[in-house]
Protein backbone atom coordinates (compact mmCIF):
# COMPACT_ATOMS: atom_id res chain seq x y z
CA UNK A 1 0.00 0.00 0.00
CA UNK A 2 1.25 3.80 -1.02
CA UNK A 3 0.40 6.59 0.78
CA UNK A 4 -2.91 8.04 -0.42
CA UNK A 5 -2.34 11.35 -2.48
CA UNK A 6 -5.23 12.75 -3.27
CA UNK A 7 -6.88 14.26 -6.16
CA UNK A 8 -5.24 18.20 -5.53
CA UNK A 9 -6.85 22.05 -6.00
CA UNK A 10 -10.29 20.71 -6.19
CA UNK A 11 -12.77 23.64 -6.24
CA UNK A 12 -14.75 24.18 -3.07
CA UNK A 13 -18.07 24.44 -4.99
CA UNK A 14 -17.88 20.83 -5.99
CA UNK A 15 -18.47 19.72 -2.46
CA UNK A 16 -22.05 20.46 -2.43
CA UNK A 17 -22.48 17.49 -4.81
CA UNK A 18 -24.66 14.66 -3.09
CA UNK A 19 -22.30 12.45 -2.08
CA UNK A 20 -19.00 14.10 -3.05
CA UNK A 21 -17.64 13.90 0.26
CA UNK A 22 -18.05 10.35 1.10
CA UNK A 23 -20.53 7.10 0.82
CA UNK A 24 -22.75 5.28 2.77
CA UNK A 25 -22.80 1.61 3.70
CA UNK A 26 -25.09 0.43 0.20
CA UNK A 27 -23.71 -1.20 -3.06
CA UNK A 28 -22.26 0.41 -5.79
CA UNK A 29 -23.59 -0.43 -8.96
CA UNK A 30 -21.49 0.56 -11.97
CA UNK A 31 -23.36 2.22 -15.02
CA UNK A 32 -21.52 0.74 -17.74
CA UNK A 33 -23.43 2.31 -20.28
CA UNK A 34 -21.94 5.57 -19.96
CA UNK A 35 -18.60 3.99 -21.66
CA UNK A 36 -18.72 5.41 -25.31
CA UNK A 37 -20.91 3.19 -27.80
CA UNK A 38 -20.44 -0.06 -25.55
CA UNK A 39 -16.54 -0.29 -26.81
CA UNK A 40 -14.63 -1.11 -23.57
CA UNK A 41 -17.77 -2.70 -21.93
CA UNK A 42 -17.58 -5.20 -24.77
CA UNK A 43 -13.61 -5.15 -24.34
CA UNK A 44 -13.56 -5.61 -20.94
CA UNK A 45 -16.14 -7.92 -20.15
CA UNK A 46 -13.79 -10.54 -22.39
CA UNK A 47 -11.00 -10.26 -19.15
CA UNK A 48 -12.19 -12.54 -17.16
CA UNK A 49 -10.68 -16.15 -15.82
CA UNK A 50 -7.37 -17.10 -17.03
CA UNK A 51 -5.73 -14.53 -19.63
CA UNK A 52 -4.96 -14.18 -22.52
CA UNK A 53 -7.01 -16.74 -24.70
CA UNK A 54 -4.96 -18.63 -27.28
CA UNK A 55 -6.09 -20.52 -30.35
CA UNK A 56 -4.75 -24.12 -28.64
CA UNK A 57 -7.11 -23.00 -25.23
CA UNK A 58 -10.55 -22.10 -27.33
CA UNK A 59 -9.55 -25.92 -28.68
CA UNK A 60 -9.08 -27.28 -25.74
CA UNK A 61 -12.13 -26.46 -24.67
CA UNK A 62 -13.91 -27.04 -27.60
CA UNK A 63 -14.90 -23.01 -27.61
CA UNK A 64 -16.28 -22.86 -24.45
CA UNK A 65 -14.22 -20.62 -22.15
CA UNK A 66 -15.36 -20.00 -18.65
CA UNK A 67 -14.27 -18.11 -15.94
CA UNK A 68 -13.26 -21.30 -13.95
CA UNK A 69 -10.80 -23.23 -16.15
CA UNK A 70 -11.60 -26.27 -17.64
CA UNK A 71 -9.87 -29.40 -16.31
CA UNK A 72 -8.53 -29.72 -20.05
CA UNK A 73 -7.40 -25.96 -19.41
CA UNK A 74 -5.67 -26.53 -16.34
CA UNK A 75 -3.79 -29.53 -17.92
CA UNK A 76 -1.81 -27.13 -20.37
CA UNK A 77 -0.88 -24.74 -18.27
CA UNK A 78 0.52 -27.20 -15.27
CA UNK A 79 2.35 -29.02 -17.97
CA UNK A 80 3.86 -25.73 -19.34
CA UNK A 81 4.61 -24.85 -15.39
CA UNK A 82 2.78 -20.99 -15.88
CA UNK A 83 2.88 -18.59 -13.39
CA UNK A 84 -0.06 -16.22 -13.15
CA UNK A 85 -0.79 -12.52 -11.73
CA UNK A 86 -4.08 -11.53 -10.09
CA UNK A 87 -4.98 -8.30 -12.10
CA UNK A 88 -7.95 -5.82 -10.76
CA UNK A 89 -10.02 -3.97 -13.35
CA UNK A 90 -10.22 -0.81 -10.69
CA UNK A 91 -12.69 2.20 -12.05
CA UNK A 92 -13.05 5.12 -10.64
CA UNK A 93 -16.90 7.29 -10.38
CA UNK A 94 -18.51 10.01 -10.59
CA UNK A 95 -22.48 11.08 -10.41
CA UNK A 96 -23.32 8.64 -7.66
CA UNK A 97 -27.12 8.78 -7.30
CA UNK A 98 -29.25 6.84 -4.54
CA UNK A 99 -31.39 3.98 -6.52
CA UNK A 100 -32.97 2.93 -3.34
CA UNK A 101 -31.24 -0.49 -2.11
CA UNK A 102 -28.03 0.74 -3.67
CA UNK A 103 -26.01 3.50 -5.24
CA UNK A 104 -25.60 4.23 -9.22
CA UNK A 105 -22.62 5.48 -10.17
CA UNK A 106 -20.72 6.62 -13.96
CA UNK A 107 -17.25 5.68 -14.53
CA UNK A 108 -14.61 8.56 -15.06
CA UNK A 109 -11.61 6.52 -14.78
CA UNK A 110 -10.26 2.66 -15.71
CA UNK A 111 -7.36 1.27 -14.66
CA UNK A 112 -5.54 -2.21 -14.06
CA UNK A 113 -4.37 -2.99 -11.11
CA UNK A 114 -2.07 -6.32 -10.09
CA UNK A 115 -2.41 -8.26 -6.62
CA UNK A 116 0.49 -7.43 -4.47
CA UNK A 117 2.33 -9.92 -1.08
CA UNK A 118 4.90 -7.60 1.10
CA UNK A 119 5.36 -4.19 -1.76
CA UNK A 120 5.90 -6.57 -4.58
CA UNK A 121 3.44 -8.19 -7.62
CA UNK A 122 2.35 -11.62 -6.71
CA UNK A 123 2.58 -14.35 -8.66
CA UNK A 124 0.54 -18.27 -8.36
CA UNK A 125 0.46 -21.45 -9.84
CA UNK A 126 -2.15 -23.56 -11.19
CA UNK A 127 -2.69 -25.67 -8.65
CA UNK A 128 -3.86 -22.36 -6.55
CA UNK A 129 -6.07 -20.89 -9.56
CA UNK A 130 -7.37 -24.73 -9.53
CA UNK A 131 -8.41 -25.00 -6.08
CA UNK A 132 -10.26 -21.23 -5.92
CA UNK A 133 -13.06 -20.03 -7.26
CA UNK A 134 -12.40 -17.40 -9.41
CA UNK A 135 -16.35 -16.86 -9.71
CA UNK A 136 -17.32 -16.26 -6.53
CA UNK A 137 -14.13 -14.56 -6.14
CA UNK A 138 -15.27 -12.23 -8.38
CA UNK A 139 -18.88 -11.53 -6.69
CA UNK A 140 -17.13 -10.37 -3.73
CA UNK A 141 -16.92 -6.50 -3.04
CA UNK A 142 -13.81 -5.34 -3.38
CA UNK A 143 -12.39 -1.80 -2.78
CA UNK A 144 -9.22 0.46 -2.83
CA UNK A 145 -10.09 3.23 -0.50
CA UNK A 146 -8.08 5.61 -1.79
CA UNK A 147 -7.22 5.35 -5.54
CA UNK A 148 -5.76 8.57 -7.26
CA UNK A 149 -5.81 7.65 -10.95
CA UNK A 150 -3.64 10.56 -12.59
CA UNK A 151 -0.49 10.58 -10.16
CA UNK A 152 -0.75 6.42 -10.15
CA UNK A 153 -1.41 6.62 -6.02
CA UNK A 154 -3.57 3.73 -4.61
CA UNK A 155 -4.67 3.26 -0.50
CA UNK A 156 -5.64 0.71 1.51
CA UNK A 157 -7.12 -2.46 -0.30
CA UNK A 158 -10.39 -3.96 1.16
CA UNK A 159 -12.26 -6.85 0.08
CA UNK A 160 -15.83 -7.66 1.66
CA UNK A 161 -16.45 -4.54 3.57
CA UNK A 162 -16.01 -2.14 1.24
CA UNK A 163 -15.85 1.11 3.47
CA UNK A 164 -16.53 4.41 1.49
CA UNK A 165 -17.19 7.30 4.05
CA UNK A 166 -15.05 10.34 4.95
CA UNK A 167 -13.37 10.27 1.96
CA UNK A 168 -13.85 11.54 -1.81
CA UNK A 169 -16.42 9.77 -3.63
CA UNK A 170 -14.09 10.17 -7.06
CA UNK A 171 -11.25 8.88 -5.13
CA UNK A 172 -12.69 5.11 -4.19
CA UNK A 173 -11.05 2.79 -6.60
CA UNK A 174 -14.09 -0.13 -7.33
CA UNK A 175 -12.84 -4.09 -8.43
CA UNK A 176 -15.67 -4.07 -11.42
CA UNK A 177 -13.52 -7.46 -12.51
CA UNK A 178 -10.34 -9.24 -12.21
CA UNK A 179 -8.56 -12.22 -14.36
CA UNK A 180 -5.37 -14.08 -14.01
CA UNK A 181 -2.19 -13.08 -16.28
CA UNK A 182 -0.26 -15.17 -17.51
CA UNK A 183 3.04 -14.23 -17.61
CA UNK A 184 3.78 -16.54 -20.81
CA UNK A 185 2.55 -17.12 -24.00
CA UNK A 186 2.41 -17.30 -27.53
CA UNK A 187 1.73 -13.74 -28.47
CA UNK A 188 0.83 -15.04 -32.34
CA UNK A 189 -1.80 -17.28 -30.97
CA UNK A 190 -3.95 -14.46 -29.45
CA UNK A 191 -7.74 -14.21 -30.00
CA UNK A 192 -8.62 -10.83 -30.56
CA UNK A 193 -12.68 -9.61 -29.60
CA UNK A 194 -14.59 -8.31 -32.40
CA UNK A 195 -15.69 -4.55 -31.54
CA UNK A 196 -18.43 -3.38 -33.49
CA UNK A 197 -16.83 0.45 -35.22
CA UNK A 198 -13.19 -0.76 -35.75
CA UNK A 199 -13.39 -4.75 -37.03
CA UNK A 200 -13.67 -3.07 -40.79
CA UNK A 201 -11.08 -0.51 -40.69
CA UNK A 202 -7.61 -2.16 -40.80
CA UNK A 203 -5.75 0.30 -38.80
CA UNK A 204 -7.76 0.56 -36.70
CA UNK A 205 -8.03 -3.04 -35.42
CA UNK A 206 -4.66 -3.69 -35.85
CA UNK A 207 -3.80 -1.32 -33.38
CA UNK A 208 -6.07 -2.60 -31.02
CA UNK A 209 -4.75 -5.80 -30.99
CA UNK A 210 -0.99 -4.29 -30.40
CA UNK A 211 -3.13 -2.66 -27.51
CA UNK A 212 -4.69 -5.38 -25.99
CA UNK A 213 -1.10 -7.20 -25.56
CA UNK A 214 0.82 -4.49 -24.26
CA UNK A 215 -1.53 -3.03 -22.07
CA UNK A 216 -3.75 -5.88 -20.80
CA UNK A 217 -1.30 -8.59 -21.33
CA UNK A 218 2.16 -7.26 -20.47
CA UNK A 219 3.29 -8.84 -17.40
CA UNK A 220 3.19 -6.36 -14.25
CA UNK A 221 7.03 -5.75 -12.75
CA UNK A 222 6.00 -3.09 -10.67
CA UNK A 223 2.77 -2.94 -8.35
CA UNK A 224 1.72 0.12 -10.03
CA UNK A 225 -1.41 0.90 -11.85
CA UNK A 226 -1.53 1.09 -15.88
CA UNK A 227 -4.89 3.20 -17.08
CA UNK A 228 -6.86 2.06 -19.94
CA UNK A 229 -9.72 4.83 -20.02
CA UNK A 230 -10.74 7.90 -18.71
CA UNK A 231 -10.10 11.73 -17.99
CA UNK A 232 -6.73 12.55 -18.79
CA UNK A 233 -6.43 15.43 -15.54
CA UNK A 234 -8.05 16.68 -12.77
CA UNK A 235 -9.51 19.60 -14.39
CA UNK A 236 -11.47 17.58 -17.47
CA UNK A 237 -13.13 15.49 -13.81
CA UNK A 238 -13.94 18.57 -12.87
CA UNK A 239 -16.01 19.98 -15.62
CA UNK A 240 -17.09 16.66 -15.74
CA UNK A 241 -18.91 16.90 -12.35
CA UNK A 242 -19.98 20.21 -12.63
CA UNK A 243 -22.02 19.02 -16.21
CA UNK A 244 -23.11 16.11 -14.45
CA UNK A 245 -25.35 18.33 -12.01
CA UNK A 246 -26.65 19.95 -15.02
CA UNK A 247 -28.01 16.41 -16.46
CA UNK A 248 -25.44 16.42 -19.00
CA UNK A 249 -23.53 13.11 -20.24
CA UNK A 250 -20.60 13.23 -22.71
CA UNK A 251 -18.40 10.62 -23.77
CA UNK A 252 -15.20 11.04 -22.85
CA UNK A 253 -11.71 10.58 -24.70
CA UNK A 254 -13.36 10.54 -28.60
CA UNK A 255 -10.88 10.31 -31.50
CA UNK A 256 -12.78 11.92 -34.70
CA UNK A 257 -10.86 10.77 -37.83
CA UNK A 258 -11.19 12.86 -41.21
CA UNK A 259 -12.90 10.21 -42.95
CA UNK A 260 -16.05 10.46 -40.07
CA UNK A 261 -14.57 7.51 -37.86
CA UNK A 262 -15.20 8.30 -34.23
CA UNK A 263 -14.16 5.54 -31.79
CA UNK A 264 -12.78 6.13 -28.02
CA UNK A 265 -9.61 7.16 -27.14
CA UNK A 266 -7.90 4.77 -24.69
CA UNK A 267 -4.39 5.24 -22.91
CA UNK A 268 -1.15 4.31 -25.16
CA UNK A 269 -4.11 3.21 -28.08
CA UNK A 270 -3.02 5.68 -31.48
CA UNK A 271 -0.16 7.37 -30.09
CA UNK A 272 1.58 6.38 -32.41
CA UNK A 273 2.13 8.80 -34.99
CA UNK A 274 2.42 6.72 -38.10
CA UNK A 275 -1.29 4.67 -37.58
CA UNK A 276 -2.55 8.05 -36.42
CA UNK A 277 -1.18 9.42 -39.97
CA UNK A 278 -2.62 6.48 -41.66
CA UNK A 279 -5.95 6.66 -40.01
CA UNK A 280 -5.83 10.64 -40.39
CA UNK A 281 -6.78 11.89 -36.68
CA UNK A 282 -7.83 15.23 -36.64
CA UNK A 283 -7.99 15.15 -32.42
CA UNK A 284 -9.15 13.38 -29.29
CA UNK A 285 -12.24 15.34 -27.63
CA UNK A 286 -11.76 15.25 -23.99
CA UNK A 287 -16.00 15.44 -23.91
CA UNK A 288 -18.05 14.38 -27.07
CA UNK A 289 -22.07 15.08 -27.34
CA UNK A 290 -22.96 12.71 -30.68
CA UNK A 291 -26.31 13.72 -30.69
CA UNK A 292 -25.43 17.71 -30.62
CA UNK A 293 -22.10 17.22 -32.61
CA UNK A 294 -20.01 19.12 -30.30
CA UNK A 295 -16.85 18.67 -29.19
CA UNK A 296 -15.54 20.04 -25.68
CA UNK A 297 -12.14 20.78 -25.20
CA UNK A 298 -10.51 21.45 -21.49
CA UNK A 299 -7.67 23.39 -22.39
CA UNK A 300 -4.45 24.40 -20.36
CA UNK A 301 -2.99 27.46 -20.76
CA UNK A 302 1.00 25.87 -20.66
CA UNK A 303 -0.17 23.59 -23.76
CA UNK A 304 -2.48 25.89 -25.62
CA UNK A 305 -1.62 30.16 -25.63
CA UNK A 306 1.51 30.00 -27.25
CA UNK A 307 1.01 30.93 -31.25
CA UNK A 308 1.79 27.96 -32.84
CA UNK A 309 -1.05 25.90 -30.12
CA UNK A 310 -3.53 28.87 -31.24
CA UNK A 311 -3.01 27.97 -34.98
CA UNK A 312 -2.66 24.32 -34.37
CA UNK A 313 -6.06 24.55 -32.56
CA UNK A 314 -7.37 26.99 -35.15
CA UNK A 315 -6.84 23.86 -38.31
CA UNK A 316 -8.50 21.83 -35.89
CA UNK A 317 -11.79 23.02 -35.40
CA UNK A 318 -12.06 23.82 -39.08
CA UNK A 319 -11.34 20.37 -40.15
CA UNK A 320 -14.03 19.40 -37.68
CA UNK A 321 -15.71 22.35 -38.52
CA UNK A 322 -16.31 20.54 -42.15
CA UNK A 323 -17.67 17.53 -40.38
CA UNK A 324 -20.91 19.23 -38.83
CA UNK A 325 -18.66 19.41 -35.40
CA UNK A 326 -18.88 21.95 -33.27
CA UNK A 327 -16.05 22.78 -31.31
CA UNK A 328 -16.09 24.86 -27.78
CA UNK A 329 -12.85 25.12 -25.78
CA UNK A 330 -12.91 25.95 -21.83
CA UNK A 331 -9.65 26.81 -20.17
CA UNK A 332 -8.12 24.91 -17.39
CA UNK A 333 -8.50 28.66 -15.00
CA UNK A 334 -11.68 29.21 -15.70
CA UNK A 335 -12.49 25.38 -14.90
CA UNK A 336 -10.61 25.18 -11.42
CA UNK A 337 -12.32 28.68 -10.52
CA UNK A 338 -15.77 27.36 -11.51
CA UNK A 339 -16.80 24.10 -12.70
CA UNK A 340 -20.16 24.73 -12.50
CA UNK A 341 -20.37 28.27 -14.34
CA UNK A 342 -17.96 26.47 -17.18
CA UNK A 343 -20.69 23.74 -17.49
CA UNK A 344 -23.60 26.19 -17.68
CA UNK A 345 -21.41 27.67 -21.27
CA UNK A 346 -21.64 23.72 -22.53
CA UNK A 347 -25.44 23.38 -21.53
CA UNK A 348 -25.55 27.08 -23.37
CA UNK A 349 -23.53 26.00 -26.35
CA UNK A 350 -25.57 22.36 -26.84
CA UNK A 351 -29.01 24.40 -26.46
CA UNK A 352 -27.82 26.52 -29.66
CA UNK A 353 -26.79 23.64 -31.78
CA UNK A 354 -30.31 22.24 -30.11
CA UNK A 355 -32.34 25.29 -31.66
CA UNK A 356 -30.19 25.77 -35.02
């Protein structure tokens, strides 16, 4: 466990959100639905059980995988003698709202997390994974009270009492899943999802596959959290929040390509700049509304005042401009001094486009 660092300069205003400032004792149920067009719900429901999947495991089992391993399953990998890492799939919330029974919540942030034993990752055999059971495993709250996901900081790490008061709602780090790494195998042999809005464009989908093996599948070395999804800084949560009270509900992290492809931006996925060349990337959005065609940008004065960032800006929203997109740009000042008045210019701005 690391010292908790918490989420810093957050503006005062935003502690008048219902339960900002802490939880009560009820469930947390996870609204997966706010992840863009279903794309990492479909992505990560697939890590589950023993990971990766290879062509001679789907065979194995004669295409049935299940969380618990087949006995066919467990064969190959004792005879192979793998080693395995317990990996969390930790998200972070926003917009909790009381459902009666239990609490709602949206996702913000999504990270992976591996199981540590005395500071260091832990590693099992087999025979353990054999004699657990990884599905009840999995129905069992679990919690890291105290989960910062942009300076990598994680607290204490509780599993059946999952203990959310006194502390920042945005800053409780929810198990939504889990699987086992293991720490070899055949990366050729790798089967690959099929995502609905990137299986027909080549560069696309061959990106995500680099993706999915050296972000999901890399073996951990340090206990330290990798982040697949989600506001890139404190400020975008902000304005986040403060458009939440208003009933408003972008996606976050959109790529919009020149040829109309619009597909999530996840961490490390399109960085690099030859497939973004190839797939011609105009930006990411750090908000998206597809029904209003506007895009939000949270922008920081260090990365966006000098002249060549107010030109470089300029090409972009005219390039989106020739899309239908909308483009509306709030600095990171104006943000920290008032989320909520900066979210009352996007409600503004989408009931134009609205009315147009």
């Amino acid at each position: 466990m690391e010292d908790v660092r918490n989420i810093e300069n957050r503006p005062e205003e935003l502690r008048g959100i219902p339960f900002y400032g802490g939880l009560p004792e009820l469930p947390v149920a996870i609204d997966t639905s706010a992840i863009q067009g279903n794309f990492l719900e479909l992505d990560l429901l697939t890590l589950e059980g023993i990971q990766p999947i290879e062509k001679s495991h789907a065979i194995a089992s004669q295409g049935l995988i299940s969380i618990n391993p087949s006995e066919q399953l467990i064969e190959l990998y004792r005879e192979a003698k793998t080693q395995f890492q317990l990996v969390h799939v930790v998200v972070n919330c926003y917009q909790f709202t009381d459902a009666g029974e239990y609490l709602i919540a949206k996702p913000y942030n999504i990270s992976l997390q591996p199981a540590s034993k005395r500071g260091l990752v832990e590693t099992v055999g087999i025979d353990w994974i054999e004699k657990a059971d990884i599905e009840k495993l999995m129905e069992t709250p679990q919690l890291y009270r105290g989960f910062n996901p942009f300076v990598g900081a994680y607290g204490l790490y509780m599993m059946g009492i999952a203990d959310g008061s006194n502390i920042e709602s945005d800053m409780l780090g929810f198990v939504s899943g889990m699987y086992f790494l293991a720490t070899s195998f055949n990366h050729s042999e790798i089967l690959t999802p099929g995502i609905g809005g990137i299986q027909n464009h080549p560069q696309a989908s061959k990106d995500y596959r680099r993706f999915r093996r050296e972000r999901y599948f890399k073996p951990f070395r340090k206990v330290k959290p990798r982040r697949i999804w989600g506001c890139d800084s404190p400020i975008e949560l902000f304005l986040l929040q403060g458009m939440a009270t208003l009933g408003l509900n972008p996606e976050l992290q959109t790529i919009i390509c020149e040829d109309g492809l619009i597909v999530p931006h996840v961490h490390t996925l399109w960085e690099n700049q030859k497939s973004r060349r190839k797939m011609k990337v105009i930006t990411e959005a750090d908000f998206f509304f597809p029904d209003h065609k506007l895009a939000v940008f949270c922008d920081s004065i260090a990365h966006h005042s000098s002249p060549e960032a107010i030109e470089k800006d300029r090409k972009i929203d005219e390039k989106l401009n020739a899309l239908g997109i909308q483009s509306l740009r709030v600095s990171g000042p104006d943000i920290a001094q008032s989320p909520f008045k900066c979210a009352n210019v996007v409600e503004s701005k989408l009931e134009k486009s609205h009315n147009k």
